[in-house]
Protein backbone atom coordinates (compact mmCIF):
# COMPACT_ATOMS: atom_id res chain seq x y z
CA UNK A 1 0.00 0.00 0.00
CA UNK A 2 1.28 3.18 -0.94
CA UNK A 3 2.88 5.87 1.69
CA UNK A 4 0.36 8.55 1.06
CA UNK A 5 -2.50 6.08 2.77
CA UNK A 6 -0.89 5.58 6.23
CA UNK A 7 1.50 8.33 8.28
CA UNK A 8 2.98 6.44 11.35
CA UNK A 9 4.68 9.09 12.50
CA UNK A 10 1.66 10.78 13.58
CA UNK A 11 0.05 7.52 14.78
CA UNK A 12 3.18 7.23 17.23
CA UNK A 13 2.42 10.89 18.20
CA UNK A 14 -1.06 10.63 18.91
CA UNK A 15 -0.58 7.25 21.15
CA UNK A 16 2.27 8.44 22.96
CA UNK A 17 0.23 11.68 24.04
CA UNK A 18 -2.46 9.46 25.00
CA UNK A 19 0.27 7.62 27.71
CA UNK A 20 1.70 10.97 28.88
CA UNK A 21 -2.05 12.70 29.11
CA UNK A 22 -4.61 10.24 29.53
CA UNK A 23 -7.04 12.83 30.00
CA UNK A 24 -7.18 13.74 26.57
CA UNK A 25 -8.28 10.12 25.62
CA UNK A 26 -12.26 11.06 26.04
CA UNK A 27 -11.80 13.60 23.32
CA UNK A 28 -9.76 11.07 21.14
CA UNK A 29 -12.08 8.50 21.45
CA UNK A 30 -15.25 10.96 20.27
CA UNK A 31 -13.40 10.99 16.67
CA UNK A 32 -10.80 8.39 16.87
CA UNK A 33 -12.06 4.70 16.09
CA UNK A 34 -9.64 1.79 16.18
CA UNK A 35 -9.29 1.17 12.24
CA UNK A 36 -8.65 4.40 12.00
CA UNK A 37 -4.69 3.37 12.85
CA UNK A 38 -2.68 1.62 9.86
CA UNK A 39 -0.60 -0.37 11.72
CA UNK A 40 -2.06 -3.62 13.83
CA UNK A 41 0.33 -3.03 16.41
CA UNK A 42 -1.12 0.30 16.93
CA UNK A 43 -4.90 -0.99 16.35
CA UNK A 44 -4.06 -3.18 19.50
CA UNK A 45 -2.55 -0.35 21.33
CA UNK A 46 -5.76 1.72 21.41
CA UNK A 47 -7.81 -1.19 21.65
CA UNK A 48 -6.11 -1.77 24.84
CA UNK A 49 -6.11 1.72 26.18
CA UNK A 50 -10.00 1.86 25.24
CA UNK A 51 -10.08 -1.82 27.94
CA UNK A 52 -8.25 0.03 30.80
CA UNK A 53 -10.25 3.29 30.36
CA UNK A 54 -13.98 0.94 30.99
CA UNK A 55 -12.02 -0.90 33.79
CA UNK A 56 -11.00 2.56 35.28
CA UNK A 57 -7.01 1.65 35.16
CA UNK A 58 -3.76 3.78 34.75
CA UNK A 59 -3.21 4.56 31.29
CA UNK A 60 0.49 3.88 31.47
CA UNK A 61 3.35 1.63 30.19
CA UNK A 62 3.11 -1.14 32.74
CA UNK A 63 -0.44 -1.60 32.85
CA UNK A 64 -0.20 -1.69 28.88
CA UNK A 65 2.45 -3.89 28.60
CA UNK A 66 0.62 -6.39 31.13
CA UNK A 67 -3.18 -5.84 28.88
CA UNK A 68 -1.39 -6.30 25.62
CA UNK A 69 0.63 -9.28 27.05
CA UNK A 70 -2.77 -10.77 28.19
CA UNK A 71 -4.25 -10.78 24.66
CA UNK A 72 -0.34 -12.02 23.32
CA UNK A 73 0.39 -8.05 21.44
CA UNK A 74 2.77 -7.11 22.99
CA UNK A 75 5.53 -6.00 20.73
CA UNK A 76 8.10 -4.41 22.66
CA UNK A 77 9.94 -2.56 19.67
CA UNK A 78 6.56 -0.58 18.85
CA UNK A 79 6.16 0.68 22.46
CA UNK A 80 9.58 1.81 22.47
CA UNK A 81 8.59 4.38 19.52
CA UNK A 82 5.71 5.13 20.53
CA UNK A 83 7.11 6.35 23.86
CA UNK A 84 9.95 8.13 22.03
CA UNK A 85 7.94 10.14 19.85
CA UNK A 86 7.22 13.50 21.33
CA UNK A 87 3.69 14.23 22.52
CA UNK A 88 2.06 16.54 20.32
CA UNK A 89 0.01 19.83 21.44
CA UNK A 90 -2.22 20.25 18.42
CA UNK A 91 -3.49 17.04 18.66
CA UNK A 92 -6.58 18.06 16.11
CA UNK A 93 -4.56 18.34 13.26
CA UNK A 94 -2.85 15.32 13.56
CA UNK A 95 -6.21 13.54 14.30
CA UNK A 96 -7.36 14.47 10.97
CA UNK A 97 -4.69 13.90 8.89
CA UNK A 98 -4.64 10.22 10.53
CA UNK A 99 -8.80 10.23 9.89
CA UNK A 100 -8.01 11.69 6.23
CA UNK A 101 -5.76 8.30 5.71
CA UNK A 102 -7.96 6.00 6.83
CA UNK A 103 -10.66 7.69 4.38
CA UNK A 104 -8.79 6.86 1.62
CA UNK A 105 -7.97 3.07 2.72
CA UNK A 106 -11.23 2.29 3.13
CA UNK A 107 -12.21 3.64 -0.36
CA UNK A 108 -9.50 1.63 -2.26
CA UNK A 109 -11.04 -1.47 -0.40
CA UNK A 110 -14.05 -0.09 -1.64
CA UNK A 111 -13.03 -0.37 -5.36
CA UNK A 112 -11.52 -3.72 -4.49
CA UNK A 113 -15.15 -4.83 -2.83
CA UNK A 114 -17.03 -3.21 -6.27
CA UNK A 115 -15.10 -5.57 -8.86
CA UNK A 116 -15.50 -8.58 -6.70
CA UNK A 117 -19.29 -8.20 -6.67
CA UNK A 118 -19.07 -6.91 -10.58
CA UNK A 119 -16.32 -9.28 -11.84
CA UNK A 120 -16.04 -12.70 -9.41
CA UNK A 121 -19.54 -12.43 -7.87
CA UNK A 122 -21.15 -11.24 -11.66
CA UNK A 123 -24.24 -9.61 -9.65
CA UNK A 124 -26.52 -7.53 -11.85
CA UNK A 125 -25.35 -3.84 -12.20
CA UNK A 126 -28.45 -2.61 -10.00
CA UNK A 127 -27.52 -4.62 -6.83
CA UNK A 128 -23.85 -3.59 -7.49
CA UNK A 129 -24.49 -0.06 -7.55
CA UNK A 130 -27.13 -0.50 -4.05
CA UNK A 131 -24.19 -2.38 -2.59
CA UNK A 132 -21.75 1.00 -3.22
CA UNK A 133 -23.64 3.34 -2.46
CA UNK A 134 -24.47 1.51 0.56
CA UNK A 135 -20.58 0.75 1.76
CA UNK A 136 -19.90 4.81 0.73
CA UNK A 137 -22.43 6.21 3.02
CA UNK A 138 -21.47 4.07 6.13
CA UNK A 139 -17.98 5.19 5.22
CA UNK A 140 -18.45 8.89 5.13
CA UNK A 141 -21.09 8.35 8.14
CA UNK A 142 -18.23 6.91 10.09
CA UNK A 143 -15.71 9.73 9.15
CA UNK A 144 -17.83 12.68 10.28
CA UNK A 145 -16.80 13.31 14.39
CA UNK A 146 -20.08 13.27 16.82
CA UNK A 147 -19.90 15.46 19.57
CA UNK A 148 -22.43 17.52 21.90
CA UNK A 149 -23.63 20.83 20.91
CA UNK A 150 -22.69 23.32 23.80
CA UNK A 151 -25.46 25.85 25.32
CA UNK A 152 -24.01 28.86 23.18
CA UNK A 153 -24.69 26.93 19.86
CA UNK A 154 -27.99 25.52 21.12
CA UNK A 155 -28.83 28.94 22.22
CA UNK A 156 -27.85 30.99 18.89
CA UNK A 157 -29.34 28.68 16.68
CA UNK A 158 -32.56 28.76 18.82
CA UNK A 159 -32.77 32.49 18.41
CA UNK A 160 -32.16 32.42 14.77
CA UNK A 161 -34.86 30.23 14.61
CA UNK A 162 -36.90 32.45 16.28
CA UNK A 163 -35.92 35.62 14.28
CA UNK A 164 -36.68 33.65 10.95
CA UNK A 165 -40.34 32.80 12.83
CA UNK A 166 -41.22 36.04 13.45
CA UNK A 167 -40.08 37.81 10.25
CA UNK A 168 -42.44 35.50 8.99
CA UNK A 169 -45.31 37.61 10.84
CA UNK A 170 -48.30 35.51 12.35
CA UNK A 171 -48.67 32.59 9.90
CA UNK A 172 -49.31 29.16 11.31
CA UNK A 173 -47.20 27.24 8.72
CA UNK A 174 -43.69 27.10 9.71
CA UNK A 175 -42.70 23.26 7.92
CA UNK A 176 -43.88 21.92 4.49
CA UNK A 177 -47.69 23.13 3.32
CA UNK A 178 -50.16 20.22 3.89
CA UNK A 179 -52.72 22.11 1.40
CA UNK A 180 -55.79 22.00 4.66
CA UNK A 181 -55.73 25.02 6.55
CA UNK A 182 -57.10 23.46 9.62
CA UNK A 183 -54.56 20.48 9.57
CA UNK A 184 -51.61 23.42 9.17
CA UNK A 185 -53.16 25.10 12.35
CA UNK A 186 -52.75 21.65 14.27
CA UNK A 187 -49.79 20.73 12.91
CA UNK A 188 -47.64 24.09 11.76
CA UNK A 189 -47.03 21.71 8.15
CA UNK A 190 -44.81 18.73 8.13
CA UNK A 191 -41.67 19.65 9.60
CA UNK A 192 -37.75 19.00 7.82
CA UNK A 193 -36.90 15.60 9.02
CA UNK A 194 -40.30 14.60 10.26
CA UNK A 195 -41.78 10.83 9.42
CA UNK A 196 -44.90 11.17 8.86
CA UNK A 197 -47.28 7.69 8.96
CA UNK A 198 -50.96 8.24 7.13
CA UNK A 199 -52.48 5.28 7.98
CA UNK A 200 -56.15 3.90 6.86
CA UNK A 201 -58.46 1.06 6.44
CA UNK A 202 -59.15 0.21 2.20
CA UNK A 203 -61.54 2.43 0.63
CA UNK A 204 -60.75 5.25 3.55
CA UNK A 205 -58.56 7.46 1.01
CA UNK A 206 -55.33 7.30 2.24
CA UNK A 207 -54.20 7.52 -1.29
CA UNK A 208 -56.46 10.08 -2.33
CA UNK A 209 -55.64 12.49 0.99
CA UNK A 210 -51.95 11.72 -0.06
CA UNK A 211 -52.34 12.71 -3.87
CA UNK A 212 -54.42 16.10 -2.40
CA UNK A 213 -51.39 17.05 -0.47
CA UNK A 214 -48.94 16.19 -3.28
CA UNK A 215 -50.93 18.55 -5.69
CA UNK A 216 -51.12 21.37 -3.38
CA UNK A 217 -47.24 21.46 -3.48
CA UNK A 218 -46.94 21.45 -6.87
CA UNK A 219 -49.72 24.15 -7.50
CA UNK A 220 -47.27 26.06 -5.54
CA UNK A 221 -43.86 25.07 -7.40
CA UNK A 222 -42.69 22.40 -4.64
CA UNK A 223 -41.14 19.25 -5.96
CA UNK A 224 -42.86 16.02 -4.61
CA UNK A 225 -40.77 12.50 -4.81
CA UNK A 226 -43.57 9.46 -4.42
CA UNK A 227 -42.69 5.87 -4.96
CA UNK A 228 -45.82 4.16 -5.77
CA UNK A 229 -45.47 0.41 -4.63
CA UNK A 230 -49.01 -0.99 -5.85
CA UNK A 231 -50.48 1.74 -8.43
CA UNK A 232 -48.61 2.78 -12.14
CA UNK A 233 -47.84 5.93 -12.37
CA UNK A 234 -50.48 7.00 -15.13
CA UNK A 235 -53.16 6.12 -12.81
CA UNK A 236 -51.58 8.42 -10.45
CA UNK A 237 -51.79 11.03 -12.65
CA UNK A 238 -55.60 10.39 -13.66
CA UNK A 239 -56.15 10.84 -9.92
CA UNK A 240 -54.14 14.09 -9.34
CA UNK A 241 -55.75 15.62 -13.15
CA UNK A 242 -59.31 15.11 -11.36
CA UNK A 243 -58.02 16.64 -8.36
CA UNK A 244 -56.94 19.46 -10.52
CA UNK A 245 -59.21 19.96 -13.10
CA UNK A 246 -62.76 18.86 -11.23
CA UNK A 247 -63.59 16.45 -13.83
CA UNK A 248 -64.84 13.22 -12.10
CA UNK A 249 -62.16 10.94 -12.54
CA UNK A 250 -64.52 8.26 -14.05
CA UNK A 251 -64.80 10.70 -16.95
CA UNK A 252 -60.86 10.94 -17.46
CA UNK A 253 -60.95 7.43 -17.32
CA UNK A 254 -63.40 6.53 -20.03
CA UNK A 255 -62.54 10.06 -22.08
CA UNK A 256 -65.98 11.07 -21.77
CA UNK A 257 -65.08 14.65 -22.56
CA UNK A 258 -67.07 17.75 -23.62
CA UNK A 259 -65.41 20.89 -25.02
CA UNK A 260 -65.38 22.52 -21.62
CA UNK A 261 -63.67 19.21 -20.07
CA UNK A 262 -60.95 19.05 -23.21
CA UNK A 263 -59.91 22.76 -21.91
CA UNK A 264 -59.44 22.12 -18.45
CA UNK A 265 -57.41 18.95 -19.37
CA UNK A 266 -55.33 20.85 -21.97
CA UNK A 267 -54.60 23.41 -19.33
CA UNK A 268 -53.73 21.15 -16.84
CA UNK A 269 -51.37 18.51 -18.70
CA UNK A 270 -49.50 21.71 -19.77
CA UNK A 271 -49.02 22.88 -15.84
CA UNK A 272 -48.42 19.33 -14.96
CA UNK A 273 -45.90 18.57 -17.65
CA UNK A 274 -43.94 21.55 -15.94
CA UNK A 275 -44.34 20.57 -12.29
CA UNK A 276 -41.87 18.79 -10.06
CA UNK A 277 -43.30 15.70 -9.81
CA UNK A 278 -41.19 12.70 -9.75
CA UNK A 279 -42.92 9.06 -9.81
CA UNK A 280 -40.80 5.52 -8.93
CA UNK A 281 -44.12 2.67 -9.88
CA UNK A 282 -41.43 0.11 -10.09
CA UNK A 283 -43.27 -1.61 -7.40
CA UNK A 284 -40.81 -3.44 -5.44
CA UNK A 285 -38.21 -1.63 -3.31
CA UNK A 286 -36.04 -2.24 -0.40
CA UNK A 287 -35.14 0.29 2.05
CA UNK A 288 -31.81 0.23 0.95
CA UNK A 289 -32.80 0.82 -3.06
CA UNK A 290 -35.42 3.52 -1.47
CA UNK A 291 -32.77 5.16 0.01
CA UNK A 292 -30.53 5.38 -2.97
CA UNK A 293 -32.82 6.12 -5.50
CA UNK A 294 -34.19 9.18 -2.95
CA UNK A 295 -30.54 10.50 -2.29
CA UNK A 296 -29.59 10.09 -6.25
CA UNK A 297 -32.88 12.25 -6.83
CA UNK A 298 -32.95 14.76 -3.99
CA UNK A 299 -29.06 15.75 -5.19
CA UNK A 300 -30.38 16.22 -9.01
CA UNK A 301 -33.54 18.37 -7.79
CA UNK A 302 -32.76 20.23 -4.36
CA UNK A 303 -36.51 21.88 -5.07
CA UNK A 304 -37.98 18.42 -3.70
CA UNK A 305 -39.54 19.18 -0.76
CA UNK A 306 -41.78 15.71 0.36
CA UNK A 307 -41.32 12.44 -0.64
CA UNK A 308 -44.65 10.07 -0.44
CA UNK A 309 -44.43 6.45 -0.16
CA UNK A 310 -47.47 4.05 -0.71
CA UNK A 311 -47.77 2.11 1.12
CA UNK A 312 -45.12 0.95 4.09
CA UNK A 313 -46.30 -2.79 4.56
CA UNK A 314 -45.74 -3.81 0.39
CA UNK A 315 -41.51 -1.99 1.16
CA UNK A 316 -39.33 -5.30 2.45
CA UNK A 317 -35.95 -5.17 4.14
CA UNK A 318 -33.21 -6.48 3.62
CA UNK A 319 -31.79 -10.22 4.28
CA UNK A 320 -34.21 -12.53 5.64
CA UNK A 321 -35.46 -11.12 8.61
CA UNK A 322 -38.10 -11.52 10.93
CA UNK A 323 -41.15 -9.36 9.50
CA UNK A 324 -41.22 -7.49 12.80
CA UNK A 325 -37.46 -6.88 12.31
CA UNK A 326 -38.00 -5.64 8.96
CA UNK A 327 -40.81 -3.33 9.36
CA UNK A 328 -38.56 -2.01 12.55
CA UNK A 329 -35.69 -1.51 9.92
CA UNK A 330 -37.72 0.38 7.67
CA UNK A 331 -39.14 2.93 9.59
CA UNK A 332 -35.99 3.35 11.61
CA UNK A 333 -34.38 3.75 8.05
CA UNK A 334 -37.24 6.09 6.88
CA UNK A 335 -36.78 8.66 9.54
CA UNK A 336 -32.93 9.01 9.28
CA UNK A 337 -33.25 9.10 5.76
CA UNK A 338 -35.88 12.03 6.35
CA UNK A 339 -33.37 13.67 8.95
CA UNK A 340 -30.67 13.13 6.54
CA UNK A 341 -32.19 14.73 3.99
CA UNK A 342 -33.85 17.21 5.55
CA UNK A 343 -37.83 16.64 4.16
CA UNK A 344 -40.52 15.21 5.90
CA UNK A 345 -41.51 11.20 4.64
CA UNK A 346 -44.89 10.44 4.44
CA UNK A 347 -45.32 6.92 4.35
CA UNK A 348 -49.12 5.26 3.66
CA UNK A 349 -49.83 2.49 6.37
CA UNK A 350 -52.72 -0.15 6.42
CA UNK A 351 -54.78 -0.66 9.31
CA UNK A 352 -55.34 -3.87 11.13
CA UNK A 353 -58.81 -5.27 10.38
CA UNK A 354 -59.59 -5.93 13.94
CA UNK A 355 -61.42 -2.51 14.05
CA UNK A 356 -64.40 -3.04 12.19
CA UNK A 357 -65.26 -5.39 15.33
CA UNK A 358 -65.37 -2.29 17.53
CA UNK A 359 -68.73 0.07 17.89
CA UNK A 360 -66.76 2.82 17.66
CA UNK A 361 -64.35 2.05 14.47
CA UNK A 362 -62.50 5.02 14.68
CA UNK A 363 -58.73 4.13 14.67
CA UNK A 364 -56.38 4.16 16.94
CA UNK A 365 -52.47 3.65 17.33
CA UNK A 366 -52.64 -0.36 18.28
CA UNK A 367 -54.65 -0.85 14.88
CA UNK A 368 -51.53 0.21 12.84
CA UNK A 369 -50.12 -2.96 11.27
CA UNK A 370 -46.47 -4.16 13.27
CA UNK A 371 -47.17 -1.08 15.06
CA UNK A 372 -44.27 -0.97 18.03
CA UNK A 373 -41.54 0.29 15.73
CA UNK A 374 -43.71 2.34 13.59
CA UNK A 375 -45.43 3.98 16.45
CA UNK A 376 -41.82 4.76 18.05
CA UNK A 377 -40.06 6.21 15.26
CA UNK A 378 -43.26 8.22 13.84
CA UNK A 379 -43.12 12.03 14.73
CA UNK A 380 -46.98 12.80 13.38
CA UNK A 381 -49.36 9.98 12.44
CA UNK A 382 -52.97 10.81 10.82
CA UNK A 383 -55.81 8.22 10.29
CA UNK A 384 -57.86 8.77 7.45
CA UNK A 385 -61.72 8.34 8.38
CA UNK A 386 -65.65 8.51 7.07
CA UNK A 387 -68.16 7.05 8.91
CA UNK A 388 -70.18 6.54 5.19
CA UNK A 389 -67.79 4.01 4.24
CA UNK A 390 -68.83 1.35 7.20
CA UNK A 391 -72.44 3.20 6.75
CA UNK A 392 -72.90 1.95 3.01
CA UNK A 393 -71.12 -1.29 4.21
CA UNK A 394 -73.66 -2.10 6.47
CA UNK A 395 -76.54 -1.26 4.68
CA UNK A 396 -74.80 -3.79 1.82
CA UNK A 397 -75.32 -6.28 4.46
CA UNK A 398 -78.34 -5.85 5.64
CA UNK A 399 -79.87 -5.57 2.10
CA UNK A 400 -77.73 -9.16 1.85
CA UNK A 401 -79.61 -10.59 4.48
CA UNK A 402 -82.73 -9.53 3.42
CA UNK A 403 -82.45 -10.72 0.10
CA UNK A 404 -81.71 -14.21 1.59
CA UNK A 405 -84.58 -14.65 3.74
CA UNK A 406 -86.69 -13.68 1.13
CA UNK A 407 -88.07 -10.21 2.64
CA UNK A 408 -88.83 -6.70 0.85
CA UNK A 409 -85.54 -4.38 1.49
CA UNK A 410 -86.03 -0.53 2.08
CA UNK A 411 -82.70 1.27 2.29
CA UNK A 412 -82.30 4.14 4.20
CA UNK A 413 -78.51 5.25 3.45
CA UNK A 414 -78.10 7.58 0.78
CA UNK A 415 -75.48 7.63 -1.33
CA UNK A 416 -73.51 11.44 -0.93
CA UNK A 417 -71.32 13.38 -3.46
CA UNK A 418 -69.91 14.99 -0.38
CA UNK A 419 -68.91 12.63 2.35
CA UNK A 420 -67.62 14.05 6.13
CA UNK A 421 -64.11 13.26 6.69
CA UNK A 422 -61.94 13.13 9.48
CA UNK A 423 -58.09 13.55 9.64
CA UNK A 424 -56.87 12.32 12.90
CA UNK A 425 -53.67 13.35 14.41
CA UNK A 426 -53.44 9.78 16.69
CA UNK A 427 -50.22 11.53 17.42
CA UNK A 428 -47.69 15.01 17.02
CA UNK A 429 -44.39 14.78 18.59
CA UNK A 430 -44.17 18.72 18.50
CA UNK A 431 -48.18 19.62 19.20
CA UNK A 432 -51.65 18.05 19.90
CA UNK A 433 -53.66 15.79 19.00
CA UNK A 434 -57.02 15.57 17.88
CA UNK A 435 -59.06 15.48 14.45
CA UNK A 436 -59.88 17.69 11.54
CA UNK A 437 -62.88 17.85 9.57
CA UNK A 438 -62.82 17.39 6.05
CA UNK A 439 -65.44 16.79 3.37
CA UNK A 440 -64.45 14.01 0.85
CA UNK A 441 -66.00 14.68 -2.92
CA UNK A 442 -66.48 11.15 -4.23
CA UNK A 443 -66.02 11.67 -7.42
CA UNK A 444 -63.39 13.59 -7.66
CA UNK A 445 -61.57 11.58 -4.95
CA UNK A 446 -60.17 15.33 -3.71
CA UNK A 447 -60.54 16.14 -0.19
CA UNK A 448 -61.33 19.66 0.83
CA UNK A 449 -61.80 22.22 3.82
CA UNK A 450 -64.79 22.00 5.50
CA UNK A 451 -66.80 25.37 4.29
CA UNK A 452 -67.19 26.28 7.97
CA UNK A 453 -63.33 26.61 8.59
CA UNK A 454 -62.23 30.10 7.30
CA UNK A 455 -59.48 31.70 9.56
CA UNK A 456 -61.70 31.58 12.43
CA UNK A 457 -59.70 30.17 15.70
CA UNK A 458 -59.96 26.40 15.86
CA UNK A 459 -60.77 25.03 19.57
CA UNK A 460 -59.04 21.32 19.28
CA UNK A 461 -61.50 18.86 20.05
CA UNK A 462 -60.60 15.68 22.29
CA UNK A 463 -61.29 12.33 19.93
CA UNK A 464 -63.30 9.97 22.57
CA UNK A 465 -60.27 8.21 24.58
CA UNK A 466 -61.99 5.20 25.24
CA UNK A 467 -62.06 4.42 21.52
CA UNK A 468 -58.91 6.20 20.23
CA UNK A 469 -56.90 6.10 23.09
CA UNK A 470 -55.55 9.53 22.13
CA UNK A 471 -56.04 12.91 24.18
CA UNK A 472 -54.84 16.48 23.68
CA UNK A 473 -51.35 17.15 24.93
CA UNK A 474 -51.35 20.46 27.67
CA UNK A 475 -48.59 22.37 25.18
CA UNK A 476 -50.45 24.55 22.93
CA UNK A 477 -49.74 23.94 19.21
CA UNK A 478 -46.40 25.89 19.09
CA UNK A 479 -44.02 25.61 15.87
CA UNK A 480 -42.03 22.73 16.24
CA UNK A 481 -38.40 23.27 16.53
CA UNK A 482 -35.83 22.74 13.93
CA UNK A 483 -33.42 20.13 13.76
CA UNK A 484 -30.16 21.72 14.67
């Protein structure tokens, strides 16, 4: 290996002021790991150091000599430079140059890794490129040094947080623009690095109250990533040209278009051939490929502001793992891909069916399917709701069971347009909970404001907690605070 990947000269330095100043060993170890050092000898040095710091022993030459003995490393020519070099006072410099070495090291054994999968192994160029993309990130994760943020950094960025707030003037929305202007009261938008879990039973409109949001942002010029796992991509569109254009979607569907309809739909392919909209419908995806494809994308097109995923349970992991260890990998995954990229995640969920057994079918955070590690890593999750959907259900069934026994039927649901809709905030890490009222339009599948809600001030209702097991936190709905 060539000189310019290893300097053991500062190696030596930074070990031997380790033995004459232990206390400078907690910083070294918040940067320093034990690859890190080229030579083994000096791998097992600070290995062994590391061992008498837990066991609270002397950092010193004896009581390294007798550790390294113990594991049969000791070499006594290497601790003989080591304690000859001279301890070094700008110990930062040197840790970085040694860092900056080990950097490149593990990217040559990086190129070394990518032509035994592509050459020897012979995988298919896809998996190659998810396996380095995967091996680059943990390396440049590794490099970067952790370390707490002190009360004067905390303090400033606080305040310029604040500043930014109020130059704003009084608006509610402080994170991404949810299109509802009662849900952006509750919520203050979807905040940068938020995971956000919609969750639903089938037929609910999880989808639908997905594809509402996603057009609002790009009525306004916001990009919108959204990897469809179970619908193509053109019916996506058909959903989000209805949305826009108030032609039922049944219409698009068959063509069934007057003059007045051909317009609108001329108007609107030509705004969305020019939005920011960016579809994956390849319909299987790993966490892994999710994450590459979203970093590739959000680096092409900074303007992305949300990505959508639908829906969470169709994603798998990776290996064969446990289903409960997979779901817990993917939303752990989600949310520090959100973090990491700085844009909220909304990710569709499906609701256990155990519900509909309950008087009160209202959801709540136990119906959420593998719900522990979604629950956990979640900062907002909403349940989509109408009470007509189990009302026109049941009246199925009793017209069913009519039918059977031979007896004259009378119906007594009728079939709306307009259906009330309830977006429920089962939880907010950052503000309350509660539910907003919606009105569903069928036939457009759009959701809208109630017309009742106009800039009036919203008193948050309490959902019943015997059903949803949810109440309204005592914070008021303040903007949540950035990630610093």
């Amino acid at each position: 290996m060539e000189e310019n990947l290893y300097n053991l000269a500062f190696e030596r330095s930074i070990l031997s002021s380790i033995i004459f100043e232990p206390s400078q060993f907690d910083d070294f170890e918040m940067v320093l790991k034990v690859e890190d050092f080229y030579l083994a000898a000096h791998q097992d040095i600070y290995k062994a150091i590391t061992t008498l710091v837990r066991e609270d022993k002397p950092i010193d030459e004896e009581f390294l000599k007798k550790e390294l003995s113990r594991e049969k490393k000791f070499d006594e020519k290497i601790m003989l430079e080591i304690l000859s070099a001279n301890p070094i006072s700008n110990t930062h410099a040197y840790i970085l140059e040694v860092k900056d070495k080990a950097l490149k090291r593990h990217l040559l054994t990086l190129t070394t890794e990518i032509k035994r999968v592509t050459v020897e192994e012979e995988l298919p160029s896809e998996e190659v490129i998810d396996i380095v993309e995967k091996k680059l990130y943990e390396i440049t994760q590794d490099n970067q040094s952790a370390d707490f943020l002190d009360a004067p950094t905390i303090t400033d960025a606080t305040l310029a947080y604040i500043q930014e707030m109020k130059a704003r003037g009084d608006s509610v929305l402080v994170g991404v623009d949810t299109g509802f202007a009662e849900l952006n009261r509750m919520t203050t938008g979807f905040g940068k690095g938020d995971l956000v879990i919609l969750a639903a039973r089938p037929a609910m409109g999880k989808t639908s109250f997905a594809l509402n949001m996603v057009q609002n942002l790009l009525d306004i010029g916001k990009g919108v990533a959204f990897f469809s796992l179970e619908m193509p991509a053109e019916q996506l569109m058909l959903r989000l040209l209805s949305i826009k254009t108030s032609i039922y979607l049944t219409k698009l569907r068959l063509g069934d278009l007057d003059e007045r309809d051909e317009k609108r739909l001329k108007d609107a392919i030509t705004q969305m051939r020019n939005s920011k909209l960016f579809v994956d419908d390849q319909g299987s995806v790993n966490i892994n490929q999710l994450r590459s494809r979203l970093r590739k994308l959000k680096s092409k097109h900074p303007e992305i502001e949300m990505c959508v995923i639908d829906y969470l349970q169709i994603m798998s992991g990776t290996g064969g793992k446990d289903r409960h260890l997979e779901v817990s990998e993917i939303s752990r995954g989600l949310k520090m891909l959100a973090r990491e990229l700085e844009m909220p995640i909304v990710a569709l969920s499906q609701l256990n069916r155990g519900l509909e057994s309950r008087h009160d079918k209202r959801p709540m955070l136990s119906d959420i399917r593998e719900s522990g590690s979604i629950e956990q890593d979640a900062d907002i999750i909403l349940f989509v709701y109408r009470d007509d959907v189990y009302l026109y259900k049941e009246e199925k069934e009793r017209e069913k069971a009519a039918i059977a026994e031979g007896k004259e039927f009378v119906g007594s649901y009728v079939e709306k347009e307009e259906e009330d809709a309830e977006i429920i905030i089962g939880k907010q890490r950052n503000g309350p909970t509660g539910h907003v009222k919606l009105v569903f339009q069928k036939k457009l599948t759009r959701f809208v404001d109630t017309p009742s809600f106009g800039g009036v001030e919203i008193s948050y209702e309490n959902i019943d907690t015997k059903s949803a097991n949810m109440q309204i936190d005592e914070n008021p709905p303040n903007v949540s605070m950035p990630i610093i």
